[in-house]
C-alpha atoms as a PDB file:
ATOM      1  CA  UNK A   1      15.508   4.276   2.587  1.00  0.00           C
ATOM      2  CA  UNK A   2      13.011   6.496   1.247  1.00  0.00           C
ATOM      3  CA  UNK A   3      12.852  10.184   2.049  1.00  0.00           C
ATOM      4  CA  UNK A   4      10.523  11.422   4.536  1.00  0.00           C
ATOM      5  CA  UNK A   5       8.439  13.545   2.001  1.00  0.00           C
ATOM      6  CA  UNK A   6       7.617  11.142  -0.470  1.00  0.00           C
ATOM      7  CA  UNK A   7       4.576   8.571  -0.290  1.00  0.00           C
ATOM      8  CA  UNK A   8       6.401   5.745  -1.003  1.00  0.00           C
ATOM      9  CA  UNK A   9       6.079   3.257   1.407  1.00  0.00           C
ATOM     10  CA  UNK A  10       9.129   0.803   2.200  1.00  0.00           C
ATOM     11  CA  UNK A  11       8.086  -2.621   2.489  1.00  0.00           C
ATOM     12  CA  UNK A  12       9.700  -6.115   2.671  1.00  0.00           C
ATOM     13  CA  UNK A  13       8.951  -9.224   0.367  1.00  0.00           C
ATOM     14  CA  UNK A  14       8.852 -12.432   2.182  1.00  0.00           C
ATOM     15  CA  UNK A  15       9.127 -16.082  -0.048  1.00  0.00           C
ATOM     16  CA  UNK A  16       6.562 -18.136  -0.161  1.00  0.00           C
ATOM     17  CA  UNK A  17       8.673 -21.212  -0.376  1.00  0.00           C
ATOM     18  CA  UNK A  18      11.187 -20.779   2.318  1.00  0.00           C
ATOM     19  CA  UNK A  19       9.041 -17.548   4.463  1.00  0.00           C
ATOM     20  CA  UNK A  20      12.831 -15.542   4.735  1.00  0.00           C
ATOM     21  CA  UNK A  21      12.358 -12.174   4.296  1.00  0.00           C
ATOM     22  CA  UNK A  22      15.455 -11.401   1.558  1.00  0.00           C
ATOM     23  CA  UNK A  23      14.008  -8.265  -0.070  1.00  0.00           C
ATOM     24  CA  UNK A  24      13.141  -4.533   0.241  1.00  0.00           C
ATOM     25  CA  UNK A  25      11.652  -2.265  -2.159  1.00  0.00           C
ATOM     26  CA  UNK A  26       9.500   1.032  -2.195  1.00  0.00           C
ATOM     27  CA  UNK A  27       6.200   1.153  -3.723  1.00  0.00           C
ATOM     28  CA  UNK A  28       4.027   4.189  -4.068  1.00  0.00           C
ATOM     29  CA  UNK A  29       0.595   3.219  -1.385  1.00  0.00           C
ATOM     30  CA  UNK A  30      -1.671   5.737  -2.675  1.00  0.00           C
ATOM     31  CA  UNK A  31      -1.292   4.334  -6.295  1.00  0.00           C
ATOM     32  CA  UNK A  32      -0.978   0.928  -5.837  1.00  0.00           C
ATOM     33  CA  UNK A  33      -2.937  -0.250  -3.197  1.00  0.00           C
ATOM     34  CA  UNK A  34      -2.922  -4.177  -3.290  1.00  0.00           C
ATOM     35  CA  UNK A  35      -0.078  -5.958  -2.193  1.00  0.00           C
ATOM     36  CA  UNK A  36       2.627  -6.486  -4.371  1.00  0.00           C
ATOM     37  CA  UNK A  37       4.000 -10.025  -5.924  1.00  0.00           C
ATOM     38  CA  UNK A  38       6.936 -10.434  -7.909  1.00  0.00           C
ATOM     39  CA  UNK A  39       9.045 -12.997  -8.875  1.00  0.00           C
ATOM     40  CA  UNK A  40      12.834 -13.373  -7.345  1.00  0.00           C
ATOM     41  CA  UNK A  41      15.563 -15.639  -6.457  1.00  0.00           C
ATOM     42  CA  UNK A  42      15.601 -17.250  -3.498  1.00  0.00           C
ATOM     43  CA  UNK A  43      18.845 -17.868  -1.908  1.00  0.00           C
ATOM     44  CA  UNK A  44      17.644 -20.353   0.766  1.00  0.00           C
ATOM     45  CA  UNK A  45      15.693 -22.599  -1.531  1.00  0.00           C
ATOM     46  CA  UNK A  46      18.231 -22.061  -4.306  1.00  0.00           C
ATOM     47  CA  UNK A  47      15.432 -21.533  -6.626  1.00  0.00           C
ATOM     48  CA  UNK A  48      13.053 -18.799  -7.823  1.00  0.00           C
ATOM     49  CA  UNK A  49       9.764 -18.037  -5.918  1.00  0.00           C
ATOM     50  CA  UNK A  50       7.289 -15.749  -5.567  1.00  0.00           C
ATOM     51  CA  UNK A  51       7.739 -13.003  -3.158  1.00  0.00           C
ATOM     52  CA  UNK A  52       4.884 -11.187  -1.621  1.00  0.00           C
ATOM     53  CA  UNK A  53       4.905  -7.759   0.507  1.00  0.00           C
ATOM     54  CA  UNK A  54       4.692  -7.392   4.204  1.00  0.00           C
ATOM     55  CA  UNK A  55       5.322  -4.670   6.320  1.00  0.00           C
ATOM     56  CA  UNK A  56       8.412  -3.616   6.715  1.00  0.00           C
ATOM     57  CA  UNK A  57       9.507  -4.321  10.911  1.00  0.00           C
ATOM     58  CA  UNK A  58       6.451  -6.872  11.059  1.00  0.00           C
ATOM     59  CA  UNK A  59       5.453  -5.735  14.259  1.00  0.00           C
ATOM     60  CA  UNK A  60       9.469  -6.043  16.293  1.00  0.00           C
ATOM     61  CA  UNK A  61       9.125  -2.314  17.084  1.00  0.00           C
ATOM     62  CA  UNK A  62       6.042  -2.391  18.967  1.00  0.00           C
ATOM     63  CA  UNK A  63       5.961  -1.064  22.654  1.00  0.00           C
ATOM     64  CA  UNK A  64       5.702  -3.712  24.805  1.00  0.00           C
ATOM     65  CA  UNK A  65       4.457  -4.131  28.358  1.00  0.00           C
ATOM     66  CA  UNK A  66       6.457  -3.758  31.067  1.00  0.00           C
ATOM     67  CA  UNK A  67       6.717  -6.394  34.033  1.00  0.00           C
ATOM     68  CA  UNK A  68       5.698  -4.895  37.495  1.00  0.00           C
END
């Protein structure tokens, strides 16, 4: 986890082959401002891929409505 008074940003990497989200990694948002790509194994698809960044909770902690 990053600290709380830095600007890095945590943010998942999702593979393009299989769509699993394996990996987290910081990156710095103010300097690097498109989204990241790199290049890791993929456990599912036994094989490497290309991972590319998505937020990090990808929208699970949003409030949702309640049922009256």
């Amino acid at each position: 986890m990053p600290k709380k008074n830095t600007k890095r940003k945590l943010v998942g990497l999702v593979s393009d082959l299989s769509g699993h989200r394996t990996y987290y990694t910081t990156k710095n948002a103010q300097t690097t401002t498109e989204k990241l790509s790199l290049k890791k194994y993929d456990p599912v698809a036994r094989k490497h891929a290309t991972y590319t960044e998505t937020k990090k909770s990808l929208g699970r902690n949003e409030v949702k409505k309640r049922k009256n």
